[in-house]
N, C-alpha and C. Protein backbone atom coordinates (compact mmCIF):
# COMPACT_ATOMS: atom_id res chain seq x y z
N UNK A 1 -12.29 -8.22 -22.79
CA UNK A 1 -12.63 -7.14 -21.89
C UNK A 1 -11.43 -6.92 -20.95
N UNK A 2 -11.25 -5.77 -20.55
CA UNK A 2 -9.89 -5.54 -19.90
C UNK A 2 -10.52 -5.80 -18.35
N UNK A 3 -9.11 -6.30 -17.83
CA UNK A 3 -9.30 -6.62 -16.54
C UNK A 3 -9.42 -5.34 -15.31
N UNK A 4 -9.97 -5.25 -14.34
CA UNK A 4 -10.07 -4.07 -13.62
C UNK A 4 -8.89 -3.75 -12.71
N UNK A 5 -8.22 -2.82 -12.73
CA UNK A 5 -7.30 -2.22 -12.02
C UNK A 5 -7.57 -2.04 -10.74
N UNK A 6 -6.80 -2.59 -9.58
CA UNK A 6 -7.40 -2.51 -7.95
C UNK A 6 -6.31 -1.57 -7.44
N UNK A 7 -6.90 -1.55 -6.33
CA UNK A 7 -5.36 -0.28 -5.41
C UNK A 7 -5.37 -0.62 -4.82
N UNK A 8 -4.17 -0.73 -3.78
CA UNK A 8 -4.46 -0.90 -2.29
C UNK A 8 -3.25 0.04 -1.74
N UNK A 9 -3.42 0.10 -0.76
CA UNK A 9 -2.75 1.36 0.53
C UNK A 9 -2.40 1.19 1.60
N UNK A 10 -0.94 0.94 1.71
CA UNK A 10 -0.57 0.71 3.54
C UNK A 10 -0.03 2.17 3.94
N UNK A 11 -0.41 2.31 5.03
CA UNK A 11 0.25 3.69 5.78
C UNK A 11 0.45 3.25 7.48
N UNK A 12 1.59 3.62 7.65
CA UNK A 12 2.40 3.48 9.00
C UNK A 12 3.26 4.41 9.15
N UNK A 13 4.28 4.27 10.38
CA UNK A 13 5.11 5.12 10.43
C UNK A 13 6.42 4.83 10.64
N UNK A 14 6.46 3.53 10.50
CA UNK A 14 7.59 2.83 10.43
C UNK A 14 7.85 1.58 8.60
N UNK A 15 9.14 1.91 8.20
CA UNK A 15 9.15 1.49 7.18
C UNK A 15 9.24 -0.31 7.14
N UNK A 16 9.86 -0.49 7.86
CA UNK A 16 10.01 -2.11 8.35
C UNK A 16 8.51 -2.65 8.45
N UNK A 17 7.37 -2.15 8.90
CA UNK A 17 6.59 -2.35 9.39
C UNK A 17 5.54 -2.70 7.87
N UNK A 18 5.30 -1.69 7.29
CA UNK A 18 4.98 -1.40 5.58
C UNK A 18 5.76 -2.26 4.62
N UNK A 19 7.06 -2.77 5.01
CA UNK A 19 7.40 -3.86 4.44
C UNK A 19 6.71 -5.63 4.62
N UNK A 20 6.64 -5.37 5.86
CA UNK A 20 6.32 -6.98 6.60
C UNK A 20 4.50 -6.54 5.95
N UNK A 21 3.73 -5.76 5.99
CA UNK A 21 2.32 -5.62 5.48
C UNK A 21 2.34 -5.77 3.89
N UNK A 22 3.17 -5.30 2.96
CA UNK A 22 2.96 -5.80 1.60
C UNK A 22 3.66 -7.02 1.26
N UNK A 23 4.34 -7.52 1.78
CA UNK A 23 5.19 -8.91 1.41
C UNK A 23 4.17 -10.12 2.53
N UNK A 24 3.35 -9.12 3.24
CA UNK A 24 2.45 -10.50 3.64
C UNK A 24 1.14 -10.23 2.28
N UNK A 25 0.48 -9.25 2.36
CA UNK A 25 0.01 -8.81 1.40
C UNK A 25 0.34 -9.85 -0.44
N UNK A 26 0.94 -9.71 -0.82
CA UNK A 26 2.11 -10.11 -2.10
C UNK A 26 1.68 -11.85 -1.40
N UNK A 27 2.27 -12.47 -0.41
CA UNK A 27 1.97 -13.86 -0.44
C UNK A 27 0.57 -14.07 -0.65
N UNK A 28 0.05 -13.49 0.20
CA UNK A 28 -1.40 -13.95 -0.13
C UNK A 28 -2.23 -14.08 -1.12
N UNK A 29 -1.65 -12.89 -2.17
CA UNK A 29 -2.45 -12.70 -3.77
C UNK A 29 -1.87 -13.79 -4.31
N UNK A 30 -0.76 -14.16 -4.37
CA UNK A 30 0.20 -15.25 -5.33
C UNK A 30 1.30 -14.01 -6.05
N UNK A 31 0.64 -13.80 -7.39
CA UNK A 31 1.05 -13.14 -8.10
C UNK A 31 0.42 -12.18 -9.35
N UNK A 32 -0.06 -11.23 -8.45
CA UNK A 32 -0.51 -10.07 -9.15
C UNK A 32 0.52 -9.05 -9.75
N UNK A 33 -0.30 -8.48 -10.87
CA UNK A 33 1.33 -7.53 -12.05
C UNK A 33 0.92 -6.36 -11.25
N UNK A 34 1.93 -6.07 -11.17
CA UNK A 34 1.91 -4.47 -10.21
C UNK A 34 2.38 -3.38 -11.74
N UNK A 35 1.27 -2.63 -11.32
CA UNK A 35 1.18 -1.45 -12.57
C UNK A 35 1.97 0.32 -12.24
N UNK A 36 1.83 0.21 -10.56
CA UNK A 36 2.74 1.41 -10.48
C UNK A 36 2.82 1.46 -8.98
N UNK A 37 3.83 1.95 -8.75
CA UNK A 37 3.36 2.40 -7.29
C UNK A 37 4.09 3.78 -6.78
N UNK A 38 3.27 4.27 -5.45
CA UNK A 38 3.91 5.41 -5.62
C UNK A 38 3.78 5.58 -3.90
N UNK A 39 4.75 6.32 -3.49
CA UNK A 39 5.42 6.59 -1.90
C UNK A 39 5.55 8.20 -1.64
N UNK A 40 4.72 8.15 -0.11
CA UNK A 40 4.81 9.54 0.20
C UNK A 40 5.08 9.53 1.63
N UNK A 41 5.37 11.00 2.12
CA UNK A 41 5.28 10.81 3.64
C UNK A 41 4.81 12.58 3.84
N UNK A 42 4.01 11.83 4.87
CA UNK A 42 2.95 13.55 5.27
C UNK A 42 3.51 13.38 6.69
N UNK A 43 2.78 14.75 7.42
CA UNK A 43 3.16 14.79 8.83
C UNK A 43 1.25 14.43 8.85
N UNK A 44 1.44 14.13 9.72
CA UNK A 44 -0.40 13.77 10.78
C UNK A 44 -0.49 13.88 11.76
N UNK A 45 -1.52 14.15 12.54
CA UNK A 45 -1.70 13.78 13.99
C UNK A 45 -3.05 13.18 14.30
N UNK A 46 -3.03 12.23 15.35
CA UNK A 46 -3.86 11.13 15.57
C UNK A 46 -5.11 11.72 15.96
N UNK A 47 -5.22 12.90 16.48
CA UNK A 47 -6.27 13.46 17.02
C UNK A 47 -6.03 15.13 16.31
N UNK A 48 -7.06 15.61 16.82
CA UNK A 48 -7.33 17.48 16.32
C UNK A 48 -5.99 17.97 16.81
N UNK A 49 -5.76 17.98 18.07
CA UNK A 49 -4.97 19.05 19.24
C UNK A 49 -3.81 18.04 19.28
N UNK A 50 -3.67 17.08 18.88
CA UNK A 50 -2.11 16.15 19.50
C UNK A 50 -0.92 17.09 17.98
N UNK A 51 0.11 16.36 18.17
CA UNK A 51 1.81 17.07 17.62
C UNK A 51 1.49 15.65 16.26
N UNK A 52 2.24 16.78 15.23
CA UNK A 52 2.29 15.61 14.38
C UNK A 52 3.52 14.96 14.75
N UNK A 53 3.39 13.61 13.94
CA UNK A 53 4.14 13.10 13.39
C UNK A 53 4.56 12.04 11.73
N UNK A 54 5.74 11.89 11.01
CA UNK A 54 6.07 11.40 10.01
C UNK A 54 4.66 9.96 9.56
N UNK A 55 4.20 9.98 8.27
CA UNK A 55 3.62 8.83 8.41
C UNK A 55 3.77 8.40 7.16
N UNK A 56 4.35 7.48 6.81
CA UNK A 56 4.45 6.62 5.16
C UNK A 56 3.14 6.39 4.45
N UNK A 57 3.11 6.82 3.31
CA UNK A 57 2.01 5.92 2.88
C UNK A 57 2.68 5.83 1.15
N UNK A 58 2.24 4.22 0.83
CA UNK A 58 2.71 3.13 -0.63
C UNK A 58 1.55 3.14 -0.85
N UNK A 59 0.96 3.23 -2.33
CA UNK A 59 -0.38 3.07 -2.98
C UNK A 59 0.26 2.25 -3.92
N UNK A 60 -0.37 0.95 -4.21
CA UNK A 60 0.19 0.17 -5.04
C UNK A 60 -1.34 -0.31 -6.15
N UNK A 61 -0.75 -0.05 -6.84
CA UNK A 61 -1.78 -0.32 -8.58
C UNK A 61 -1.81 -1.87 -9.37
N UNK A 62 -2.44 -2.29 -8.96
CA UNK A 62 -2.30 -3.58 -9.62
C UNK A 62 -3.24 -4.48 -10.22
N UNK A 63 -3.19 -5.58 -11.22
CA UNK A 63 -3.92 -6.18 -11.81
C UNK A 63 -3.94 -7.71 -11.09
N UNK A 64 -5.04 -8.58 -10.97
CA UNK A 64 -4.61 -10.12 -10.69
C UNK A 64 -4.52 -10.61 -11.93
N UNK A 65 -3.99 -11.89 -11.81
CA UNK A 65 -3.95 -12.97 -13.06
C UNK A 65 -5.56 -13.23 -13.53
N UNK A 66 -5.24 -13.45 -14.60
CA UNK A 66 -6.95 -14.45 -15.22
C UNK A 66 -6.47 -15.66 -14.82
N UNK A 67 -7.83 -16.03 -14.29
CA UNK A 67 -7.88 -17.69 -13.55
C UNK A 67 -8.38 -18.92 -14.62
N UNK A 68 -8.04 -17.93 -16.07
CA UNK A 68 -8.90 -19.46 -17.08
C UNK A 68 -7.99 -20.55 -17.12
């Protein structure tokens, strides 16, 4: 039976920041196969009426190991 494909999603607005969250991320799994990933950046704003600003977001596709 094939194993299930998970996602996960960091979004910030600083790239340093999205680094230190998937490489803590990455320790914690061990070693999951990463199947794709993909990087964007939108403008947003935190509220209705506030100014945007730049915000990263990494969607990363991945499988864990089988634990047999």
């Amino acid at each position: 039976m094939p194993r299930p494909m998970k996602v996960k999603i960091f979004m910030d607005t600083s790239a340093s920041t999205i680094e230190g969250q998937i490489n803590a991320w990455l320790d914690q799994l061990g070693s999951p196969t990463i199947i794709k990933t993909e990087t964007a950046v939108a403008n947003v704003a935190e509220k209705p009426n506030d100014g945007t600003h730049p915000c990263i977001v990494v969607t990363v596709w991945y499988e864990l190991q089988n634990s047999n």
